[in-house]
C-alpha atoms as a PDB file:
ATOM      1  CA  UNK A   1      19.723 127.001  80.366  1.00  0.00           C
ATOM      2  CA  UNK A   2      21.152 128.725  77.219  1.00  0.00           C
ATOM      3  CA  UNK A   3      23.942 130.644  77.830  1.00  0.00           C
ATOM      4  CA  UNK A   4      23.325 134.155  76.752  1.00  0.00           C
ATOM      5  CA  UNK A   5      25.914 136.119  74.809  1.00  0.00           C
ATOM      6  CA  UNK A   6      26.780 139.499  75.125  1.00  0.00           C
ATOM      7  CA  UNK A   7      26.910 141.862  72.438  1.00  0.00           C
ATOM      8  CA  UNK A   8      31.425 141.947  74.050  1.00  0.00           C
ATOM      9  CA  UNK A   9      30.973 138.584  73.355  1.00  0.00           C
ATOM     10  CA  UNK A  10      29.684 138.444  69.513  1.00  0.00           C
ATOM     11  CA  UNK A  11      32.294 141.576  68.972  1.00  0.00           C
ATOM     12  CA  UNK A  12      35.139 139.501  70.161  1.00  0.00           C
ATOM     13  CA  UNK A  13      33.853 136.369  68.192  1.00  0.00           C
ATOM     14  CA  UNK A  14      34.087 138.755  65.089  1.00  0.00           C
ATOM     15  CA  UNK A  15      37.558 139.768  65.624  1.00  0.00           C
ATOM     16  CA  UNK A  16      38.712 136.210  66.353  1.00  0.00           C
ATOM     17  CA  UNK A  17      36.938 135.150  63.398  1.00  0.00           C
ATOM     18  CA  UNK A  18      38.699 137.687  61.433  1.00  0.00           C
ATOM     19  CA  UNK A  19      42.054 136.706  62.232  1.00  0.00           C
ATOM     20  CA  UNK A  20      41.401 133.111  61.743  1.00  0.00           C
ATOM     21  CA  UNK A  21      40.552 134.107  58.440  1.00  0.00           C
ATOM     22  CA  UNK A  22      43.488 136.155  57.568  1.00  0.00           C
ATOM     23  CA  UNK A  23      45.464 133.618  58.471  1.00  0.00           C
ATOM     24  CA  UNK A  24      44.347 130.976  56.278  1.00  0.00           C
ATOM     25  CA  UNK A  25      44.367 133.200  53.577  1.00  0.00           C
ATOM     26  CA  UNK A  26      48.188 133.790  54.465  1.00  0.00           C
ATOM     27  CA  UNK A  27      48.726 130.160  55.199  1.00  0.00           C
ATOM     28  CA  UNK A  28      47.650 129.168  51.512  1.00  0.00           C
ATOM     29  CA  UNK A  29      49.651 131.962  49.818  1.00  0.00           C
ATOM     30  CA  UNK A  30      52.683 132.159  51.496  1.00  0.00           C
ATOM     31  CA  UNK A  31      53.204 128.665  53.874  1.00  0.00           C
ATOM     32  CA  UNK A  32      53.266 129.221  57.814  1.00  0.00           C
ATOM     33  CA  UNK A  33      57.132 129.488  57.889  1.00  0.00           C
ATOM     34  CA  UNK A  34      56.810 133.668  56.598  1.00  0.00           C
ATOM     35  CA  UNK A  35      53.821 134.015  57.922  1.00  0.00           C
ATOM     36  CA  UNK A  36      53.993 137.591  60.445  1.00  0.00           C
ATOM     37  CA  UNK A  37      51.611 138.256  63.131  1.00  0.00           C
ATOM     38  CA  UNK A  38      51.489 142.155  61.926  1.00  0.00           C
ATOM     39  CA  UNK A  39      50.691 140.860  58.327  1.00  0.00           C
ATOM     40  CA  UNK A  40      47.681 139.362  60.200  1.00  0.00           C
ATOM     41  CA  UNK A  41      46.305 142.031  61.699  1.00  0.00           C
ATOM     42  CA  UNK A  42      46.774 143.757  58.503  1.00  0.00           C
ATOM     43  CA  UNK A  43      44.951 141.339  55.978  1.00  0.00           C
ATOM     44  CA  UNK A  44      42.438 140.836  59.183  1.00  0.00           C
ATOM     45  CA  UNK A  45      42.057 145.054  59.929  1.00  0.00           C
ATOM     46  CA  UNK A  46      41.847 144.596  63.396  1.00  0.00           C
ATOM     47  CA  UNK A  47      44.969 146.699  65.287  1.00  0.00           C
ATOM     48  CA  UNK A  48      48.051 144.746  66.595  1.00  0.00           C
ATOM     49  CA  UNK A  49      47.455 144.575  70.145  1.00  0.00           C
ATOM     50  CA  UNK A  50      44.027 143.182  69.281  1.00  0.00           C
ATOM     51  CA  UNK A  51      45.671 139.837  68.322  1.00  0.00           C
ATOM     52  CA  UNK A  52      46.824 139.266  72.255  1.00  0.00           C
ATOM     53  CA  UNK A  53      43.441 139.136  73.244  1.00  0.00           C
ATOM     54  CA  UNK A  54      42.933 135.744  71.174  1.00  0.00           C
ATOM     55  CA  UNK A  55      45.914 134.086  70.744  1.00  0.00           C
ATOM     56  CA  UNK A  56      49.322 133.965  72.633  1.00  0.00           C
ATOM     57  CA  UNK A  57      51.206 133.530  69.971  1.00  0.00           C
ATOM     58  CA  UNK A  58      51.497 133.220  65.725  1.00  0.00           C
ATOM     59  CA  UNK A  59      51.785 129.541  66.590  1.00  0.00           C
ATOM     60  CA  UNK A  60      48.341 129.278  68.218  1.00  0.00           C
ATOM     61  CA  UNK A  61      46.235 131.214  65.847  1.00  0.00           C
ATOM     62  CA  UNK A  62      48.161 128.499  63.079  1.00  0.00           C
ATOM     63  CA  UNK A  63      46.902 125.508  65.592  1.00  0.00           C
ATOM     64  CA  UNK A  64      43.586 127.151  66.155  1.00  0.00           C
ATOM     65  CA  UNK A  65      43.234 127.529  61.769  1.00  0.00           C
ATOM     66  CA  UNK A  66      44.227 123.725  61.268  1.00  0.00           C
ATOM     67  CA  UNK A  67      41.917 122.602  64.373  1.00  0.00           C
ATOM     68  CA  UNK A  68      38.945 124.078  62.417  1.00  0.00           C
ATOM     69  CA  UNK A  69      40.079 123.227  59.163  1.00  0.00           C
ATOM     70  CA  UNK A  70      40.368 119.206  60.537  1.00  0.00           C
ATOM     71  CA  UNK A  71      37.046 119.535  62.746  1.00  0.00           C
ATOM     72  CA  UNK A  72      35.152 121.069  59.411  1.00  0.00           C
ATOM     73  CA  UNK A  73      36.485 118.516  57.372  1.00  0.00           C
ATOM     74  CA  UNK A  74      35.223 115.789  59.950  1.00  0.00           C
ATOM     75  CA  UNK A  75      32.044 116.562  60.444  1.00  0.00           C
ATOM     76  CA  UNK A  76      31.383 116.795  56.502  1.00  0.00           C
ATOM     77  CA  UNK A  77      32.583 113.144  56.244  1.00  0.00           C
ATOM     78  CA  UNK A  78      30.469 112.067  59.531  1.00  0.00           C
ATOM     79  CA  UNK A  79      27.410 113.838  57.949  1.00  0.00           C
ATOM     80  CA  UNK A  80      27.881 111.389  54.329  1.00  0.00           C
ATOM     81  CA  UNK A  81      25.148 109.415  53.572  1.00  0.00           C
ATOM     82  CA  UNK A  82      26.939 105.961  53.195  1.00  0.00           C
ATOM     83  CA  UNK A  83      24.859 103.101  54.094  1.00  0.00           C
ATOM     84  CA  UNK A  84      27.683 101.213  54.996  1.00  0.00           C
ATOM     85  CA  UNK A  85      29.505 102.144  58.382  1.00  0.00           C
ATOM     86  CA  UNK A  86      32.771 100.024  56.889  1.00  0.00           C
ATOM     87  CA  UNK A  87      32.906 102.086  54.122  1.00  0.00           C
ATOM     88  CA  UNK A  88      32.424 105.498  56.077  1.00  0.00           C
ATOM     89  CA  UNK A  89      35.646 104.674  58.448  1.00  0.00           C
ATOM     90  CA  UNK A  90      37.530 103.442  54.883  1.00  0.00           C
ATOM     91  CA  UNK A  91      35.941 107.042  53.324  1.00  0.00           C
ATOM     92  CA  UNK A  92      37.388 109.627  56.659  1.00  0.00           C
ATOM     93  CA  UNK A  93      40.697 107.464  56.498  1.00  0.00           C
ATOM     94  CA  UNK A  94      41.216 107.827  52.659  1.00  0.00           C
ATOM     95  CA  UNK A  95      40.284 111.189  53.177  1.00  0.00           C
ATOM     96  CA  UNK A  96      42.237 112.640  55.964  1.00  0.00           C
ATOM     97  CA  UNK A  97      45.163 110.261  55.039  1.00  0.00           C
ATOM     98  CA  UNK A  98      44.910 111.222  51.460  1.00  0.00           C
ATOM     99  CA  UNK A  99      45.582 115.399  52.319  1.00  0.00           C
ATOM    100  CA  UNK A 100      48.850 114.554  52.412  1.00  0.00           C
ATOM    101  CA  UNK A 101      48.824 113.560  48.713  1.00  0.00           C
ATOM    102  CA  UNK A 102      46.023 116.015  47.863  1.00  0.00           C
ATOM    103  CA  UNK A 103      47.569 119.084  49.219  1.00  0.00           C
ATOM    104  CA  UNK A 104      50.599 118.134  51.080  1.00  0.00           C
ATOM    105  CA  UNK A 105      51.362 121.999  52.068  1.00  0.00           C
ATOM    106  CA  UNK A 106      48.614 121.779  54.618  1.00  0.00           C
ATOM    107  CA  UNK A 107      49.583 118.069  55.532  1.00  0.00           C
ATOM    108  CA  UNK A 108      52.831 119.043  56.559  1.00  0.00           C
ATOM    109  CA  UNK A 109      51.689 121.817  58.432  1.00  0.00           C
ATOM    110  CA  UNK A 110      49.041 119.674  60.396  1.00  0.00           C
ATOM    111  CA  UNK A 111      51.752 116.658  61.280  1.00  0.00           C
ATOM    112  CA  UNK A 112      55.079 118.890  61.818  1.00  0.00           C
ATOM    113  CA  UNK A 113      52.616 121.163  64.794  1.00  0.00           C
ATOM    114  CA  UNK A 114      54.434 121.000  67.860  1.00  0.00           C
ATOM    115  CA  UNK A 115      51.158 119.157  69.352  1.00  0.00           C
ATOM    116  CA  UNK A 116      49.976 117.554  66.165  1.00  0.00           C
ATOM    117  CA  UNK A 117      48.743 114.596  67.869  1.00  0.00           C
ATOM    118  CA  UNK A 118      46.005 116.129  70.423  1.00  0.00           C
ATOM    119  CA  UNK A 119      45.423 118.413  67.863  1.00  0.00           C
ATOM    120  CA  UNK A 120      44.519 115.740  65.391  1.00  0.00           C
ATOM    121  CA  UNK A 121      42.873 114.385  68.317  1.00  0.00           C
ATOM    122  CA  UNK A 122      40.932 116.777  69.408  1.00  0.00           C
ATOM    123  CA  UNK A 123      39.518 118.074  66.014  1.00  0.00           C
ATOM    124  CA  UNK A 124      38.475 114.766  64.605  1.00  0.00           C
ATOM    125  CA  UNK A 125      37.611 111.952  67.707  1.00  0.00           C
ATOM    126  CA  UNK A 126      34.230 113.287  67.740  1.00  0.00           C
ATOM    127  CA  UNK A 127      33.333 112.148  63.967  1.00  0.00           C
ATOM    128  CA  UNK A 128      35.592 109.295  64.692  1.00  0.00           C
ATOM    129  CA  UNK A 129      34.142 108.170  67.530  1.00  0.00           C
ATOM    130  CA  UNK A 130      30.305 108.181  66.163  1.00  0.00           C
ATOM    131  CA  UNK A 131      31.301 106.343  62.939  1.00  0.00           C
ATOM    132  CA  UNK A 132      33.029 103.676  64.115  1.00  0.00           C
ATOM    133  CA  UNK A 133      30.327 103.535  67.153  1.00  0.00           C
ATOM    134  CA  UNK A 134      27.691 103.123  64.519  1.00  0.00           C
ATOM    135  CA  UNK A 135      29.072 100.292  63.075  1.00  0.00           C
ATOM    136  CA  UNK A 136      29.376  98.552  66.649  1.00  0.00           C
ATOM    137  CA  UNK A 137      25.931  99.268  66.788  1.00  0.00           C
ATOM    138  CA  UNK A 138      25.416  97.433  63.346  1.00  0.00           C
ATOM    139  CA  UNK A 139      27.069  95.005  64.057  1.00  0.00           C
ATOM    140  CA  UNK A 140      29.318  95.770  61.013  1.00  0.00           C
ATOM    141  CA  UNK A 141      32.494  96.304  63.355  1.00  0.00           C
ATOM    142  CA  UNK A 142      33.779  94.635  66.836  1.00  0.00           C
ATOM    143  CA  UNK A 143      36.485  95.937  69.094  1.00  0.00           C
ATOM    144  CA  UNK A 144      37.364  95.163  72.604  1.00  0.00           C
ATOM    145  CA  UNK A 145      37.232  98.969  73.433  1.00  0.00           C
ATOM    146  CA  UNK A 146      35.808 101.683  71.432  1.00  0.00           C
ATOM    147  CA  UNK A 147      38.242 104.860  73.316  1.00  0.00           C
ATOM    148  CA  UNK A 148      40.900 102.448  72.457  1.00  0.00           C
ATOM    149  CA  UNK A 149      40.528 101.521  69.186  1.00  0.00           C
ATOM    150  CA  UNK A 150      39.577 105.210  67.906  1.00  0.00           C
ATOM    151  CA  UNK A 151      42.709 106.610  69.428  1.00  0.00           C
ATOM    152  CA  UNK A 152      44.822 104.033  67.964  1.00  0.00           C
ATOM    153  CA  UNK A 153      43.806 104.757  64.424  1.00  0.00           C
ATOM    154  CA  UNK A 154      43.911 108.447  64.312  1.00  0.00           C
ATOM    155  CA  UNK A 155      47.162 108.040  65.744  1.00  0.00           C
ATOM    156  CA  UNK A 156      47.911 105.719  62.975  1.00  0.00           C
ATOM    157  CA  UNK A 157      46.408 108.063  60.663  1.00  0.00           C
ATOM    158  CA  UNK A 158      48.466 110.950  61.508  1.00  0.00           C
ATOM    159  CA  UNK A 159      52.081 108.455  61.706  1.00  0.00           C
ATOM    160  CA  UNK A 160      51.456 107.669  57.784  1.00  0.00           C
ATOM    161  CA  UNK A 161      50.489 111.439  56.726  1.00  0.00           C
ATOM    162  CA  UNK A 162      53.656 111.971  58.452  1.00  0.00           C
ATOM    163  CA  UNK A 163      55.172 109.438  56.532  1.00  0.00           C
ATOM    164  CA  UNK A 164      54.000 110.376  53.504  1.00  0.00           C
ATOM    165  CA  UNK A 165      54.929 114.242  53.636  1.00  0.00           C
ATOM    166  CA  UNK A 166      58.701 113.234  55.012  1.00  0.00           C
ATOM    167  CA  UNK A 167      58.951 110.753  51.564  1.00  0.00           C
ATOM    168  CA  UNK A 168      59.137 107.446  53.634  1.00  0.00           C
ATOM    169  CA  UNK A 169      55.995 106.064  51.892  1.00  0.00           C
ATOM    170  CA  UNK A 170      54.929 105.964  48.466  1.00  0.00           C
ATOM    171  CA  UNK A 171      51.470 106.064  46.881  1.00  0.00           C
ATOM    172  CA  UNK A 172      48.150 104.206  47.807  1.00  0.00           C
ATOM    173  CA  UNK A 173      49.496 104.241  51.739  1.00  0.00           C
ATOM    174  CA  UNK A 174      45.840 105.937  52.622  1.00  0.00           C
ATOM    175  CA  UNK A 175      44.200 102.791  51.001  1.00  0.00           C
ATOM    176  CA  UNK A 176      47.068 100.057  52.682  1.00  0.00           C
ATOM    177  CA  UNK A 177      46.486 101.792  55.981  1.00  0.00           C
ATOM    178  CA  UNK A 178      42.391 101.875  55.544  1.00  0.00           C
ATOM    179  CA  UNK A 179      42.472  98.212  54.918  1.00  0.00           C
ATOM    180  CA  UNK A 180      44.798  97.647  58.153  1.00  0.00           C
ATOM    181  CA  UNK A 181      42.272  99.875  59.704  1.00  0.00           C
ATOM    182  CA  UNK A 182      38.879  98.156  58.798  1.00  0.00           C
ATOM    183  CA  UNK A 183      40.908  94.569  59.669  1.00  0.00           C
ATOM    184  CA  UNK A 184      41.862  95.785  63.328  1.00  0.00           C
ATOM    185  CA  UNK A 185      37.958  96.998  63.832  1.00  0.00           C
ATOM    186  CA  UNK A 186      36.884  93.212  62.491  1.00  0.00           C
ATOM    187  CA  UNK A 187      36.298  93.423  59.197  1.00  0.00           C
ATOM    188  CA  UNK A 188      37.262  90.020  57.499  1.00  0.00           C
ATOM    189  CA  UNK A 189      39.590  90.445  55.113  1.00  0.00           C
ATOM    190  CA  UNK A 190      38.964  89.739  51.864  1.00  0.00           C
ATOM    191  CA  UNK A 191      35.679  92.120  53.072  1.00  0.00           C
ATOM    192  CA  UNK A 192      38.569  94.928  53.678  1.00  0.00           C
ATOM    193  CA  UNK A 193      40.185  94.673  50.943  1.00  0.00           C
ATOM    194  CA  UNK A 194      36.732  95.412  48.749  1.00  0.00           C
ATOM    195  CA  UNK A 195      35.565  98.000  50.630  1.00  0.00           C
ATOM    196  CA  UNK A 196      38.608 100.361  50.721  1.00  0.00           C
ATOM    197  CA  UNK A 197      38.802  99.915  47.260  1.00  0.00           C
ATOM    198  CA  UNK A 198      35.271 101.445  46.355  1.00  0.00           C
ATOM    199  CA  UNK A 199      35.373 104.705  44.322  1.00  0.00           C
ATOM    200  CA  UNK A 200      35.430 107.997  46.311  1.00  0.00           C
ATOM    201  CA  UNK A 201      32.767 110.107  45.722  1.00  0.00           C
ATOM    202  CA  UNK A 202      33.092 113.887  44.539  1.00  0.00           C
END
């Protein structure tokens, strides 16, 4: 049975919305370190107290902004049209991986979260999970465990965006890392090395 949703319900959805909102604006013109709750309320014109009834903290409306901004950015790459499940896991890796080159602000933001990994983890196992399950299913990738081997690369995936961001790698880490990636799912690899090497699209 659908759950039915109260008109409290849609209000409060509204509001939360709102200050999501405000704070990504805030985020991308002024970094999380000055960001101020009462600046959020502000940009989001919603009064002060109203922010306690969504989030605890400035902290958690920043966690709840980057778990939406990760999730959004997952389920755009799960919904590509590539015929080749390989080259969808090389895609989300070069993608996600590549943020920290592409706008490192909101990389370092993402990997220096207090609980970056089951944030990471929460936002982006779903798409994870179904691509690399397709290609099981297409016989285009083996692994002993599925649970396993999607955990162990997005936790790769967020070690070398953290890598990146502190300066400890250089460039073309997302595409080194992909590779590694595609090999540990079964991918021979000379096979790899071509796919994660195909242009990105858009």
């Amino acid at each position: 049975m659908a759950e039915v949703r109260t008109r409290t319900d849609r209000r409060r959805e509204r509001t939360r919305g709102k200050l999501t909102d405000a704070t990504r604006e805030l985020i991308a013109e002024k970094g999380v370190a000055g960001l101020r709750i009462q600046e959020i309320t502000e940009r989001a014109d919603v009064a002060l107290g109203s922010f306690y009834n969504h989030f605890d903290s400035k902290e958690a409306v920043v966690e709840a902004v980057i778990a939406e901004s990760l999730q959004n950015i997952a389920e755009t790459l799960a919904a590509d049209p590539v015929e080749d499940a390989a080259e969808l896991v090389s895609i989300a890796i070069r993608r996600f991986v590549g943020l920290a080159y592409s706008d490192p602000e909101f990389a370092s933001v993402v990997v220096h979260l207090n609980h970056a990994d089951a944030l990471f983890g929460v936002a982006v196992h779903p798409a994870a999970r179904s691509a690399v399950q397709r290609g099981i299913a297409e016989n285009r990738l083996e692994v002993p465990d599925l649970e396993v081997a999607v955990t162990a690369i997005l936790g790769g995936a967020l070690a070398v965006m953290r890598a990146i961001v502190d300066g400890r790698l250089g460039k073309d880490a997302e595409i080194k890392y992909a590779e590694a990636a595609l090999r540990s799912l079964g991918v021979a690899p000379v096979d790899a090395a071509e796919v994660v090497r195909r242009p990105l699209k858009g």
